[in-house]
C-alpha atoms as a PDB file:
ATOM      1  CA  UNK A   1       0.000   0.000   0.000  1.00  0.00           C
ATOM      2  CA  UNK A   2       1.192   3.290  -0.990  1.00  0.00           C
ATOM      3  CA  UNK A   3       1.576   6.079   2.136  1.00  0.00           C
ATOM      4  CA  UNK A   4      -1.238   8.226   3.134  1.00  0.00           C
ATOM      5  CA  UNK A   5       1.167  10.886   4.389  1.00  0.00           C
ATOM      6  CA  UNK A   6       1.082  13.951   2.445  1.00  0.00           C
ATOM      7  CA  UNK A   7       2.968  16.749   4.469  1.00  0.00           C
ATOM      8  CA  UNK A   8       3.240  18.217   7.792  1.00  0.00           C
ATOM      9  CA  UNK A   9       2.630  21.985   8.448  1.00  0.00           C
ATOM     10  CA  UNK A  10       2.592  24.705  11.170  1.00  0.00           C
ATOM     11  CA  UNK A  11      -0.714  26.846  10.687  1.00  0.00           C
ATOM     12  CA  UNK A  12      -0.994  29.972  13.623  1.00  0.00           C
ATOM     13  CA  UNK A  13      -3.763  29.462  15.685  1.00  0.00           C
ATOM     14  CA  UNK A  14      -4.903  30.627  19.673  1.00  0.00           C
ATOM     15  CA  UNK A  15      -2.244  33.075  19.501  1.00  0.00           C
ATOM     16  CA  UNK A  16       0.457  30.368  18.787  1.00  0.00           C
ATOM     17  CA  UNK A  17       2.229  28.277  16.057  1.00  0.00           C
ATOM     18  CA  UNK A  18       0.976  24.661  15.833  1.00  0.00           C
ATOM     19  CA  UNK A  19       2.513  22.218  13.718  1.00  0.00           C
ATOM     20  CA  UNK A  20       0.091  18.885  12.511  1.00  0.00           C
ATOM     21  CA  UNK A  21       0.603  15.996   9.909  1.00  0.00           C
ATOM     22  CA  UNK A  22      -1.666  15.727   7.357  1.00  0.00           C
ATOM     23  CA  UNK A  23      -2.542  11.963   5.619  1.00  0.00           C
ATOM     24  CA  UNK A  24      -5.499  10.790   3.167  1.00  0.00           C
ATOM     25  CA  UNK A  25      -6.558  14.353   2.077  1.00  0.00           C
ATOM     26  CA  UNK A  26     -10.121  15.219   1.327  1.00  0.00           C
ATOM     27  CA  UNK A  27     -10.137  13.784  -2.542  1.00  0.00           C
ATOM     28  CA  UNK A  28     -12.676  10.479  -3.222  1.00  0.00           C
ATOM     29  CA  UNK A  29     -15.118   9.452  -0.514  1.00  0.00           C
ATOM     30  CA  UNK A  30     -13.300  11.193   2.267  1.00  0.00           C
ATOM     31  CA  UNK A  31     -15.018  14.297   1.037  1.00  0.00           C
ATOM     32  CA  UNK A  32     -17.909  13.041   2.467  1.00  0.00           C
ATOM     33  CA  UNK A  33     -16.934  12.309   5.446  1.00  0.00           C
ATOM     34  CA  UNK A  34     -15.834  13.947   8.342  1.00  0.00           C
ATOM     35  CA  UNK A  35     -12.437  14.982   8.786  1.00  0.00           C
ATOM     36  CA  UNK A  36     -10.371  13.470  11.870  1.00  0.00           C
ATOM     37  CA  UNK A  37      -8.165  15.688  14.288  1.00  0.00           C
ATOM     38  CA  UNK A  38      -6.300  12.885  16.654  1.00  0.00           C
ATOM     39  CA  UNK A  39      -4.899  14.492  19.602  1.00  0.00           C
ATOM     40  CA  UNK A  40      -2.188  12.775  21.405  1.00  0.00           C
ATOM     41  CA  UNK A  41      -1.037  12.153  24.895  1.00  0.00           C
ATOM     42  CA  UNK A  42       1.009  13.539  27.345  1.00  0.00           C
ATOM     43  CA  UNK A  43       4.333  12.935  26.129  1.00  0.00           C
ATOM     44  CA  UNK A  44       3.146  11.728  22.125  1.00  0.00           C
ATOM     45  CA  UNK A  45       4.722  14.332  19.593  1.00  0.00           C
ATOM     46  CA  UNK A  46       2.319  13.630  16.790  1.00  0.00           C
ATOM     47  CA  UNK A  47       5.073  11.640  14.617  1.00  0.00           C
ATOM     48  CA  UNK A  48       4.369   8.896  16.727  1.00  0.00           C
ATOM     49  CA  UNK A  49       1.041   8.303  15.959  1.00  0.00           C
ATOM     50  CA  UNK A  50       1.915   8.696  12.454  1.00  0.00           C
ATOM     51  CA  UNK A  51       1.150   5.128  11.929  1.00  0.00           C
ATOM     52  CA  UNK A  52      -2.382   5.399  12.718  1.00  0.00           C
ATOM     53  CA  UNK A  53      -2.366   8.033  10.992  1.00  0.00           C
ATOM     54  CA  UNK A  54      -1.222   6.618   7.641  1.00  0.00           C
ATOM     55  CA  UNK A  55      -4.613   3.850   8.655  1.00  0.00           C
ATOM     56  CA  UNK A  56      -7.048   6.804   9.344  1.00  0.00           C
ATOM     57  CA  UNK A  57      -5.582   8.425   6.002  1.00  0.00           C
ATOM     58  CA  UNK A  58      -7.391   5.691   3.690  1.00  0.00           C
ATOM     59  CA  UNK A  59     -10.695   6.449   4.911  1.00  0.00           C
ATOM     60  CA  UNK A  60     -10.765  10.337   6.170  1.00  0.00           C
ATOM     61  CA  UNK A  61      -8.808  13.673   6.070  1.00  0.00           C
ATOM     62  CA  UNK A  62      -7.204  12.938   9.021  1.00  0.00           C
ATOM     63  CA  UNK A  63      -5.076  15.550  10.472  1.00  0.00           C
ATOM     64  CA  UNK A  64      -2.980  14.744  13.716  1.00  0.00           C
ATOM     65  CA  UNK A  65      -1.642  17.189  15.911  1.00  0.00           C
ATOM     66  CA  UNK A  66       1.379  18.189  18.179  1.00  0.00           C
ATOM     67  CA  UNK A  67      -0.103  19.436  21.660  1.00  0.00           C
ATOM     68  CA  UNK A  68       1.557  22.749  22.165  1.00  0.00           C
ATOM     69  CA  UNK A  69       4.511  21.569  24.581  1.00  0.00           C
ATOM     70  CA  UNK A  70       4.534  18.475  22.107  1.00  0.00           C
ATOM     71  CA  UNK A  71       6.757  17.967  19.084  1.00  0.00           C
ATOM     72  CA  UNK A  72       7.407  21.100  16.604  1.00  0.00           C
ATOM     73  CA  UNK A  73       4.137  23.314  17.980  1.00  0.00           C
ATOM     74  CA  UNK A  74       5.348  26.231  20.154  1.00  0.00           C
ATOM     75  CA  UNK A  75       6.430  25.614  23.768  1.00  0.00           C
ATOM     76  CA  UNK A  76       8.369  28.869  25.779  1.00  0.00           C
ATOM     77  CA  UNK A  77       8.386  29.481  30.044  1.00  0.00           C
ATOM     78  CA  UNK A  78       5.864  31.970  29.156  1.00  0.00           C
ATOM     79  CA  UNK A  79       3.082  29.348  27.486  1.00  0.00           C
ATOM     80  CA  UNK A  80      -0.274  28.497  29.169  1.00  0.00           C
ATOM     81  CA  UNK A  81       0.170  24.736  29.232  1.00  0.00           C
ATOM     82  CA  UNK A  82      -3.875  24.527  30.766  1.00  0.00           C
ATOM     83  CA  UNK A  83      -6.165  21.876  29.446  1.00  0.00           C
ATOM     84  CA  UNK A  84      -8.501  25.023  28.437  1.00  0.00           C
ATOM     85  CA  UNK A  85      -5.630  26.269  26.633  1.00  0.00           C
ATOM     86  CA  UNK A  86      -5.007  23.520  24.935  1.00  0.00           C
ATOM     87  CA  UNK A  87      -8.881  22.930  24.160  1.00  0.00           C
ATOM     88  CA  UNK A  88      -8.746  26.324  22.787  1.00  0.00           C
ATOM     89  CA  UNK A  89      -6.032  24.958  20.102  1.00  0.00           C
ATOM     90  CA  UNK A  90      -8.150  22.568  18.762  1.00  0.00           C
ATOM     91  CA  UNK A  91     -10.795  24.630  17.956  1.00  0.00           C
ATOM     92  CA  UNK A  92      -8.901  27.411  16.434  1.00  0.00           C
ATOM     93  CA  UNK A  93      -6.719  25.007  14.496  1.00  0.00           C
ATOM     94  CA  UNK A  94     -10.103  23.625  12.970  1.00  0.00           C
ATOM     95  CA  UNK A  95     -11.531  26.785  12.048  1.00  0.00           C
ATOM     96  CA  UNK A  96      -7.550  28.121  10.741  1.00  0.00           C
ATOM     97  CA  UNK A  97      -8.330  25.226   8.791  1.00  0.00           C
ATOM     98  CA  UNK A  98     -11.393  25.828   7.379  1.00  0.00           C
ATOM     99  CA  UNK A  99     -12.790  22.356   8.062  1.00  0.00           C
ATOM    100  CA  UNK A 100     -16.408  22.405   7.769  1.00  0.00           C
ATOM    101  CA  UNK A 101     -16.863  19.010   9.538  1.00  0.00           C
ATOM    102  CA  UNK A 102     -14.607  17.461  11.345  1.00  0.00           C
ATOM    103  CA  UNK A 103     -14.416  14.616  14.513  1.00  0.00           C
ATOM    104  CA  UNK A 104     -11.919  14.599  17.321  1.00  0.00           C
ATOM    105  CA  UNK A 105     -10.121  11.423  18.626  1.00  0.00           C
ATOM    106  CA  UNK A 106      -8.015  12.263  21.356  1.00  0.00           C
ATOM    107  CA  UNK A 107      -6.229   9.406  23.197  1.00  0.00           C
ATOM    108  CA  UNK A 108      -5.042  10.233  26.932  1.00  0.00           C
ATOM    109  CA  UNK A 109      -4.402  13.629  27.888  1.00  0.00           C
ATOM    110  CA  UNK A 110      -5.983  13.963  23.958  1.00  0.00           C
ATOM    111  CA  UNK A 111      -9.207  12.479  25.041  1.00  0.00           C
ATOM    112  CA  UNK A 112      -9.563  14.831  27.919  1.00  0.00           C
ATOM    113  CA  UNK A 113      -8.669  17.728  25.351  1.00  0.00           C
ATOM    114  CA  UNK A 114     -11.451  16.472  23.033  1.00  0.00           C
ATOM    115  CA  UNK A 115     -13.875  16.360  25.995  1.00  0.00           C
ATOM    116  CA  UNK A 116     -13.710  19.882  26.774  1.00  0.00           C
ATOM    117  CA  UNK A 117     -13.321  21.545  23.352  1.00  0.00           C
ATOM    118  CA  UNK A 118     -16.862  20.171  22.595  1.00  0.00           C
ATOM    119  CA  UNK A 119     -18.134  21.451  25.277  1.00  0.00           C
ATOM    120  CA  UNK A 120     -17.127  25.059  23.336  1.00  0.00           C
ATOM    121  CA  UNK A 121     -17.455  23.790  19.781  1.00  0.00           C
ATOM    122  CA  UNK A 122     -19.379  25.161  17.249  1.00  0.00           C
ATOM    123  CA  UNK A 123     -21.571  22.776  14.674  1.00  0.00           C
ATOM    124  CA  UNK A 124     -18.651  21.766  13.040  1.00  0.00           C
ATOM    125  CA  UNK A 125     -18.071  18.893  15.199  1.00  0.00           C
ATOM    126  CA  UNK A 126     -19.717  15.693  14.292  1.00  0.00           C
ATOM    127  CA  UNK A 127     -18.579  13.712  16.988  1.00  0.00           C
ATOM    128  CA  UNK A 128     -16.094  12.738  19.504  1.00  0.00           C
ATOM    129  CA  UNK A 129     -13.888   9.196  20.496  1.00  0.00           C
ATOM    130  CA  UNK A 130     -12.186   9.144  23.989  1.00  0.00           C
ATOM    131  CA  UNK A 131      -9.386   6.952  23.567  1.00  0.00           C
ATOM    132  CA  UNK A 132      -8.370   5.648  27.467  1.00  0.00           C
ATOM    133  CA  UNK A 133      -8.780   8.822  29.423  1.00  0.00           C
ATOM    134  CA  UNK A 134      -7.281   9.163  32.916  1.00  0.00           C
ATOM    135  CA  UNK A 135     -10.403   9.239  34.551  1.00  0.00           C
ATOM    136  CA  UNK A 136      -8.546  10.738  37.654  1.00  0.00           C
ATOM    137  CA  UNK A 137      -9.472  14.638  39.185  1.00  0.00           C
ATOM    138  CA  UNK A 138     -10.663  16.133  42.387  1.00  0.00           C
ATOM    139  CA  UNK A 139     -11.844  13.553  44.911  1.00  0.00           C
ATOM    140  CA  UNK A 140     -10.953  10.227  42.962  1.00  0.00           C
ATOM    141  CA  UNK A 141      -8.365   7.823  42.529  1.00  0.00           C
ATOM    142  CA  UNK A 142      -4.665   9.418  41.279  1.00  0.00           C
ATOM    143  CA  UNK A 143      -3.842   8.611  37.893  1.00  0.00           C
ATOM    144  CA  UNK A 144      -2.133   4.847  37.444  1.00  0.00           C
ATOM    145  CA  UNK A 145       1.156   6.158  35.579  1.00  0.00           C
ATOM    146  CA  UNK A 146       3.657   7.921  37.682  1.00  0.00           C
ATOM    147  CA  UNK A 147       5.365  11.391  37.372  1.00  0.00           C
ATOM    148  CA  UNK A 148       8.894  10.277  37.602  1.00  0.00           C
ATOM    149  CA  UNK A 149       8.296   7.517  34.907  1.00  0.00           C
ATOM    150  CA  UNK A 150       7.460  10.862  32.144  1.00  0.00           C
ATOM    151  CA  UNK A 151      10.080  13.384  33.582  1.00  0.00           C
ATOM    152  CA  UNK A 152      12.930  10.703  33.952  1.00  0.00           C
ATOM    153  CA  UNK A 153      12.760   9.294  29.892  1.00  0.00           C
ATOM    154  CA  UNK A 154      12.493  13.037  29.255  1.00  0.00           C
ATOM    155  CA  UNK A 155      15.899  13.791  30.858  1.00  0.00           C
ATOM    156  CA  UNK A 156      17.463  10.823  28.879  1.00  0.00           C
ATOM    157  CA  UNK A 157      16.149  11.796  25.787  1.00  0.00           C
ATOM    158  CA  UNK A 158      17.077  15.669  26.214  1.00  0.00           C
ATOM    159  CA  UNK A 159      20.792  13.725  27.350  1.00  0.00           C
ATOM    160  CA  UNK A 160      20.447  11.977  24.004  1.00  0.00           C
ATOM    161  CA  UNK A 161      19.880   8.261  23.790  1.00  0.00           C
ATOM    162  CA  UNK A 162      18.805   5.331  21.580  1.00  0.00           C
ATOM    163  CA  UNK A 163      16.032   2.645  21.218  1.00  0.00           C
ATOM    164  CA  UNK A 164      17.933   0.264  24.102  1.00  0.00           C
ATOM    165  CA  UNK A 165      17.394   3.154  26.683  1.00  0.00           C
ATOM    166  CA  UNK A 166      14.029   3.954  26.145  1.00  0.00           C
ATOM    167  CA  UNK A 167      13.790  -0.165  26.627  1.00  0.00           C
ATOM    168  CA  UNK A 168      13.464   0.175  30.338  1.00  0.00           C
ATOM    169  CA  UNK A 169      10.360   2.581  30.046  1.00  0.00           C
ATOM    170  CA  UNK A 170       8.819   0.900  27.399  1.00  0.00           C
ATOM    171  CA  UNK A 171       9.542  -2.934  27.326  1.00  0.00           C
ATOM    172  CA  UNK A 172       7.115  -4.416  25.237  1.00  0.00           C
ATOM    173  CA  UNK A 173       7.675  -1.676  22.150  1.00  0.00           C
ATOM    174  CA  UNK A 174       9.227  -2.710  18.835  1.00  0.00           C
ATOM    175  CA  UNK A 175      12.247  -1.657  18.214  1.00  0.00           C
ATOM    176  CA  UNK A 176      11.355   1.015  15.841  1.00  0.00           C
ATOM    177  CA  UNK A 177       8.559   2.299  18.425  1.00  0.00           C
ATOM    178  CA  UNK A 178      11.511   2.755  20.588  1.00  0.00           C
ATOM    179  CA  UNK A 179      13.883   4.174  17.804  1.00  0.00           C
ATOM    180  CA  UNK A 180      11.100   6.767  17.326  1.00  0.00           C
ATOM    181  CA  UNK A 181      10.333   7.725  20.552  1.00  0.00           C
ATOM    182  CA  UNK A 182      14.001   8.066  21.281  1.00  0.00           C
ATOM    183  CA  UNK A 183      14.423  10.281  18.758  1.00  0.00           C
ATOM    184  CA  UNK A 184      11.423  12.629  19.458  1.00  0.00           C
ATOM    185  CA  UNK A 185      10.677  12.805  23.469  1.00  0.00           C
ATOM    186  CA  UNK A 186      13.421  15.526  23.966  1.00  0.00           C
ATOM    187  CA  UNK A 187      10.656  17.508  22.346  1.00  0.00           C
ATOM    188  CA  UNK A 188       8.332  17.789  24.488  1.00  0.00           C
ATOM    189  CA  UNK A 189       8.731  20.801  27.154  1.00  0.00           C
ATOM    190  CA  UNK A 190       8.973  19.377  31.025  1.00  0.00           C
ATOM    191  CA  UNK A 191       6.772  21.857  32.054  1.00  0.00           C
ATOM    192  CA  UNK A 192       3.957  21.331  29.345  1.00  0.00           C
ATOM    193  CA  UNK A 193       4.070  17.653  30.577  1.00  0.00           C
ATOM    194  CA  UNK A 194       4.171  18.904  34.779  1.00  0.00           C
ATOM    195  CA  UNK A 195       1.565  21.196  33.872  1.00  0.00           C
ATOM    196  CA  UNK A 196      -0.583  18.386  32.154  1.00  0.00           C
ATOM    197  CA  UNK A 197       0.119  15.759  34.140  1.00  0.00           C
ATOM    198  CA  UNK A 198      -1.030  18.250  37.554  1.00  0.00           C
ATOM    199  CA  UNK A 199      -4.213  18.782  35.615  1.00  0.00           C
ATOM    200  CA  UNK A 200      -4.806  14.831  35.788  1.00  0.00           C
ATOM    201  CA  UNK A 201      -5.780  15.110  39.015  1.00  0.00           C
ATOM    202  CA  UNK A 202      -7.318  18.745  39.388  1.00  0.00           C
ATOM    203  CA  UNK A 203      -9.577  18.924  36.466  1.00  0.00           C
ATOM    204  CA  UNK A 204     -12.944  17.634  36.235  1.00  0.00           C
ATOM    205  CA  UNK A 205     -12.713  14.749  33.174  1.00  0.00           C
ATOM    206  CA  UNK A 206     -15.953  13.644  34.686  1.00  0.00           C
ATOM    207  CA  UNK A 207     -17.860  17.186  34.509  1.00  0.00           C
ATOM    208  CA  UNK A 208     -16.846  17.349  31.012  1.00  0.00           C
ATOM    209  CA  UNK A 209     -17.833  14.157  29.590  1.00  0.00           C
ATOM    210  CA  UNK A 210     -21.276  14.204  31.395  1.00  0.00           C
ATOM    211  CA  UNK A 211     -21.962  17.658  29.507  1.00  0.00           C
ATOM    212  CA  UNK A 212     -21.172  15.753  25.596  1.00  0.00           C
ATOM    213  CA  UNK A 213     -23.925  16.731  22.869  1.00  0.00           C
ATOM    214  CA  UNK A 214     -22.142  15.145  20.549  1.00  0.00           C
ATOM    215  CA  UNK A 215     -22.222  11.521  19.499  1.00  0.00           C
ATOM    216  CA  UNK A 216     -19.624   9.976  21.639  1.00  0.00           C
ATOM    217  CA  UNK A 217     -17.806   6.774  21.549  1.00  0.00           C
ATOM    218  CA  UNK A 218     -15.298   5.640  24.671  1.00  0.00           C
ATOM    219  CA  UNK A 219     -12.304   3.175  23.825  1.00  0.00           C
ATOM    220  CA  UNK A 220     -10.717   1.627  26.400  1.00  0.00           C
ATOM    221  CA  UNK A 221      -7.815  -1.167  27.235  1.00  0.00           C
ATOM    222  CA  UNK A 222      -8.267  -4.232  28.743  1.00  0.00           C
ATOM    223  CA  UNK A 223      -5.191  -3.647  30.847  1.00  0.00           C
ATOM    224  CA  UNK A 224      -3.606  -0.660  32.488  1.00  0.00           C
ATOM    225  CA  UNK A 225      -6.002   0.286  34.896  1.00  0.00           C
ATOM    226  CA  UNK A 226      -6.213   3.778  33.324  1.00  0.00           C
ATOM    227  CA  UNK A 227     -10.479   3.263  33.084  1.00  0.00           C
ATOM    228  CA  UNK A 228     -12.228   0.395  34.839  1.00  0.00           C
ATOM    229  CA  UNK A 229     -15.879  -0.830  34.321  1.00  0.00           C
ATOM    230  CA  UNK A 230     -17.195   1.177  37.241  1.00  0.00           C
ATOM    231  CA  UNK A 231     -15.732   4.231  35.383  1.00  0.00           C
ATOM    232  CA  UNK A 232     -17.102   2.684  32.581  1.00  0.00           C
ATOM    233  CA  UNK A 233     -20.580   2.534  34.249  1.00  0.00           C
ATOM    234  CA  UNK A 234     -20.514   6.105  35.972  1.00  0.00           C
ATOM    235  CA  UNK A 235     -19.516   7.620  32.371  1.00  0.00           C
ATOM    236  CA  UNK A 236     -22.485   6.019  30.644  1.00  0.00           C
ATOM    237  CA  UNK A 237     -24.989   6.801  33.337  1.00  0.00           C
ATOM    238  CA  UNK A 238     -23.938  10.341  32.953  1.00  0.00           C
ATOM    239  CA  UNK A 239     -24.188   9.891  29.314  1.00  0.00           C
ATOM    240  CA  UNK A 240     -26.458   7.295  28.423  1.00  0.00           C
ATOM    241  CA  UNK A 241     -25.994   8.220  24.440  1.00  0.00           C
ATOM    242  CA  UNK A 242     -22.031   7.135  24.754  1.00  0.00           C
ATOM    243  CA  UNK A 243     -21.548   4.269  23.012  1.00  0.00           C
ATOM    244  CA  UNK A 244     -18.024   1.926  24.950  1.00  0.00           C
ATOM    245  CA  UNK A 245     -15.539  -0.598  23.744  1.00  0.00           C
ATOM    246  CA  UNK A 246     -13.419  -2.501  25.561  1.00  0.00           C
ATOM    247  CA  UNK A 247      -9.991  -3.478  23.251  1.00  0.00           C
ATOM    248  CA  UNK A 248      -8.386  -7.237  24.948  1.00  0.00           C
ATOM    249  CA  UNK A 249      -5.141  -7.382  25.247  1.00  0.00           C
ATOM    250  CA  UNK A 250      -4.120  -4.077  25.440  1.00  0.00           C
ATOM    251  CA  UNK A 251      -2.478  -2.004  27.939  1.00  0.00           C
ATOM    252  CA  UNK A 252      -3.084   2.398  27.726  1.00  0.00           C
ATOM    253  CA  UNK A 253      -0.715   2.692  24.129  1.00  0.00           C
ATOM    254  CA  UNK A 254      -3.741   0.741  22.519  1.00  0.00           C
ATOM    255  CA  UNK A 255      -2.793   0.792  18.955  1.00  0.00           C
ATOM    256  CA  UNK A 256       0.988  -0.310  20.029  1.00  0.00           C
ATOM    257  CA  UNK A 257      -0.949  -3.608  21.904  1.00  0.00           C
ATOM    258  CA  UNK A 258      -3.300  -4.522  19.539  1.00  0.00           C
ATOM    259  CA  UNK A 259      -3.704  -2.359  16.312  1.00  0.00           C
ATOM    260  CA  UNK A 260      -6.229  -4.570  14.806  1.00  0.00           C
ATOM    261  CA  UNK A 261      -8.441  -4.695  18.337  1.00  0.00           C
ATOM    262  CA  UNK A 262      -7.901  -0.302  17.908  1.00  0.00           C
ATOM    263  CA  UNK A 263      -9.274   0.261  14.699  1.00  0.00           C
ATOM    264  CA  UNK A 264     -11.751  -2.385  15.011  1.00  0.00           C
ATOM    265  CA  UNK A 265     -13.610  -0.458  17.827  1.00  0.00           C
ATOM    266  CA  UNK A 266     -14.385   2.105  15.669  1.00  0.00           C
ATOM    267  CA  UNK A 267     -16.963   0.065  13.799  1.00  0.00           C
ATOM    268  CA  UNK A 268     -18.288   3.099  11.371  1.00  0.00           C
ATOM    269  CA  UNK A 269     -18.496   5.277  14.143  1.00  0.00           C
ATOM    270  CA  UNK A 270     -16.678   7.765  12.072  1.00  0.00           C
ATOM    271  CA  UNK A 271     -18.947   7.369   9.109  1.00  0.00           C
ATOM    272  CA  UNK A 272     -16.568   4.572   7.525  1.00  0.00           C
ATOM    273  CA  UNK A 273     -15.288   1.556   9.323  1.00  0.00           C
ATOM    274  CA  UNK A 274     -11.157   1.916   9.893  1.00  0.00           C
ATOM    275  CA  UNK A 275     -11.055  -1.453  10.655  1.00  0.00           C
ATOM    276  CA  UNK A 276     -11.192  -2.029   6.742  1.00  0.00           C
ATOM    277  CA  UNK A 277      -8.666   0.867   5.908  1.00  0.00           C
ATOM    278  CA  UNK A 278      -6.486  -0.929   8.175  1.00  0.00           C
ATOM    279  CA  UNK A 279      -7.131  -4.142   5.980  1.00  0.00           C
ATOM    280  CA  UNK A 280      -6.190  -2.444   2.938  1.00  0.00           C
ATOM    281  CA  UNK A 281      -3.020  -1.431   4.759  1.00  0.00           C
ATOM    282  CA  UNK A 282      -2.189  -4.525   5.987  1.00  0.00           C
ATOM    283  CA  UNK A 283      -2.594  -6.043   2.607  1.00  0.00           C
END
């Protein structure tokens, strides 16, 4: 299968420069769709979600972004690393953009992102897909993943190292996973991940996805402990319209555990199933 890919670009948005990767395009039946904005995580410089990106590309105009903090979007001492802040991103990047329909899948500290731009969206945007959310803020349980685990592979990667010393953060990653993330975590700013990672636990995730008008779907792992069926259960009651997946054998990085189990949860959720763009991929 030929790449998807077809450039990356910084547009100025919110006040700042943010840099995105664009695959698929909006030529064939992905003008009649949707387009997709994926939002990363916490430490995910949008290059390394470029493979599900080059998936999403055969069925949408998929754009996916760097978080400010994150990759090549702008990061400075001065920069308001808040999760309204970076709400505020998405939505201006969309309209910079001009798209006139558009879904958000965030993942992580993306899903949480995702959650709270649509509460401010305009009709634009069709829907929304949490992707594992840290279901963590004022009065619940802390967030599974630790602080030291994020700040520490930081350091080494600022220090400079290779695929065999991001090994002991991420064991089960291939070894081009590893090569990549090696290559690109130096990029994102220590104090856009602090400031993120502080917001885990003092904004309101809950609040936010109990207020979705949107169509909503909520994918989550089988392992990791980020989102457990009572969260499950508490989000649904809120929001009765969300639809849920569970994805087996997967830990938080989904689409690193099972790729297949990812895209399949999509079903046509998006207006097109991925789980046969992933086929086509594959093939």
């Amino acid at each position: 299968m030929s790449s998807t890919f077809l450039y990356g670009a910084n547009v100025h948005a919110n006040g700042i420069r943010q840099h995105y990767l664009r695959y698929g395009g909006a030529s064939g039946e992905r003008a009649a769709r949707p387009a997709v904005i994926m939002i990363p995580g916490i430490t995910s410089p949008a290059i390394t979600w470029g493979f599900v990106g080059e998936v999403f590309g055969e069925a949408f105009d998929t754009y996916v972004i760097d978080v400010r903090g994150r990759g090549l979007s702008e990061a400075s001492d001065t920069l308001d690393y808040s999760l309204d802040a970076q709400a505020a991103d998405v939505l201006a990047l969309a309209a910079a953009l001009k798209l006139e329909r558009y879904a958000l899948v965030g993942h992580s500290m993306g899903a949480r992102i995702a959650a709270r731009a649509a509460l401010r969206a305009t009709p634009a945007l069709a829907s929304v897909v949490l992707v594992d959310p840290p279901v963590s803020g004022p009065g619940r349980r802390a967030y599974p993943g630790q602080l030291p685990w994020y700040i520490d592979s930081m350091a080494l990667a600022r220090a400079g190292t290779d695929a065999e010393g991001m090994r002991a953060y991420c064991p089960t990653w291939t070894d081009d996973e590893l090569r990549l993330r090696a290559e690109w975590l130096h990029t994102c700013d220590e104090r856009a991940v602090r400031a993120s990672y502080e917001g885990f636990h003092s904004d309101d995730f809950h609040a936010d996805a109990a207020r979705l008008e949107v169509p909503s779907l909520l994918i989550t792992a089988e392992r990791g402990d980020v989102v457990r069926d009572e969260d499950v259960a508490e989000l649904q009651r809120a929001t009765p319209a969300m639809h849920h997946v569970r994805v087996p054998a997967a830990g938080h990085m989904i689409p690193w555990d099972n790729a297949a189990g990812f895209y399949a949860a999509f079903g046509e959720f998006l207006g097109a199933p991925v789980s046969r763009a992933a086929e086509r991929a594959a093939a």
